[in-house]
Protein backbone atom coordinates (compact mmCIF):
# COMPACT_ATOMS: atom_id res chain seq x y z
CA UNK A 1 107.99 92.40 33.68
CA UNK A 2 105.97 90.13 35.56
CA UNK A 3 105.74 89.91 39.15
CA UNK A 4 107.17 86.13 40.63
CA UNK A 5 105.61 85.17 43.62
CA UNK A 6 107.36 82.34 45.76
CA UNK A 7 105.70 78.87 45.20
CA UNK A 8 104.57 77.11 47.94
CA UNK A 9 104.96 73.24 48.10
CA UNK A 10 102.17 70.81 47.96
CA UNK A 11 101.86 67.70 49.88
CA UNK A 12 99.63 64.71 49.88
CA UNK A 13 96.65 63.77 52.06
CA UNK A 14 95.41 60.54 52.29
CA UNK A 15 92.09 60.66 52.43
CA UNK A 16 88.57 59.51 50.88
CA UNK A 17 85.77 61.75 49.51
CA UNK A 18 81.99 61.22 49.17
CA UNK A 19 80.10 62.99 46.53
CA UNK A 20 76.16 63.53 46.37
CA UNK A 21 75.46 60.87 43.65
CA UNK A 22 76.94 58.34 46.07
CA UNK A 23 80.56 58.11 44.29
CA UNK A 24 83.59 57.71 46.94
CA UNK A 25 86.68 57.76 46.54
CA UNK A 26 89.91 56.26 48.32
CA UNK A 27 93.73 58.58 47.49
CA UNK A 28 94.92 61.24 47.82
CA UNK A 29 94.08 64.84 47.66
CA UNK A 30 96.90 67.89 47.42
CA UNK A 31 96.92 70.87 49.60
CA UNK A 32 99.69 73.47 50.44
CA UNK A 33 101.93 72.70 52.91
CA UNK A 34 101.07 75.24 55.13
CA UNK A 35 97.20 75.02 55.01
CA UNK A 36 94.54 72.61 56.08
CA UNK A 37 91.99 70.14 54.20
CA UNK A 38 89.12 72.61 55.50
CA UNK A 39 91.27 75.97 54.01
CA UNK A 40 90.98 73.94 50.93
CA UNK A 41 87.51 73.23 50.91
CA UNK A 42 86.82 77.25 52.09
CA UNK A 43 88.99 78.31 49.19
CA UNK A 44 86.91 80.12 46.08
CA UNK A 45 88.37 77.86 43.62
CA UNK A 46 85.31 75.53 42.90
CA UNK A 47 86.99 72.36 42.16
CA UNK A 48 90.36 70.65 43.66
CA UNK A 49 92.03 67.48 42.30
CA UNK A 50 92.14 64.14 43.74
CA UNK A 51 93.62 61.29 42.72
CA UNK A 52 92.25 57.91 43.42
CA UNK A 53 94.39 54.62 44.15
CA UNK A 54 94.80 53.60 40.71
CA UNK A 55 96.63 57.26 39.81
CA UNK A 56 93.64 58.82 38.53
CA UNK A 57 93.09 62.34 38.73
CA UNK A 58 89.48 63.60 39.45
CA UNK A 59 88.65 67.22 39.29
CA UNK A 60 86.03 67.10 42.19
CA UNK A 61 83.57 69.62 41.96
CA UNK A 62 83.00 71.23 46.09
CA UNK A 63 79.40 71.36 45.60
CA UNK A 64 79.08 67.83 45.40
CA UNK A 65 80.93 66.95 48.35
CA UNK A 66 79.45 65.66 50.76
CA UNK A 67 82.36 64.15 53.12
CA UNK A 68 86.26 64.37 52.78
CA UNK A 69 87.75 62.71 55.17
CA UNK A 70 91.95 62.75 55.80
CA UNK A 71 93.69 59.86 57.11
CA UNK A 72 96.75 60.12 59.29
């Protein structure tokens, strides 16, 4: 039997990211709700998804970030 571990929620953050080849983006990118932007970016998964305004999801790759920045 497997082990179930509780799921935590995830919540959106406006923000817009800057990539190395000069891409940015404006949306929103999804974190837990009990952790912050930077825990995300510190995590060992190497990419995170981000969706842009038109509802696009991007699989951004950490390495070639070069600025994420949240909006309030």
């Amino acid at each position: 039997m497997a082990i179930r571990f509780p799921k935590v929620p995830k919540v959106r953050v406006h923000a817009d990211v800057s990539l190395q080849d000069g891409t940015q983006f404006r949306g929103q990118v999804f974190i837990e709700a009990t952790t912050r932007i930077q825990d995300l970016m510190n995590s060992p998964d190497p990419f995170f998804p981000f969706m842009d305004e038109t509802g696009t999801v991007h699989l951004i790759n950490k390495r070639s970030v070069v600025q994420l920045t949240p909006h309030d």
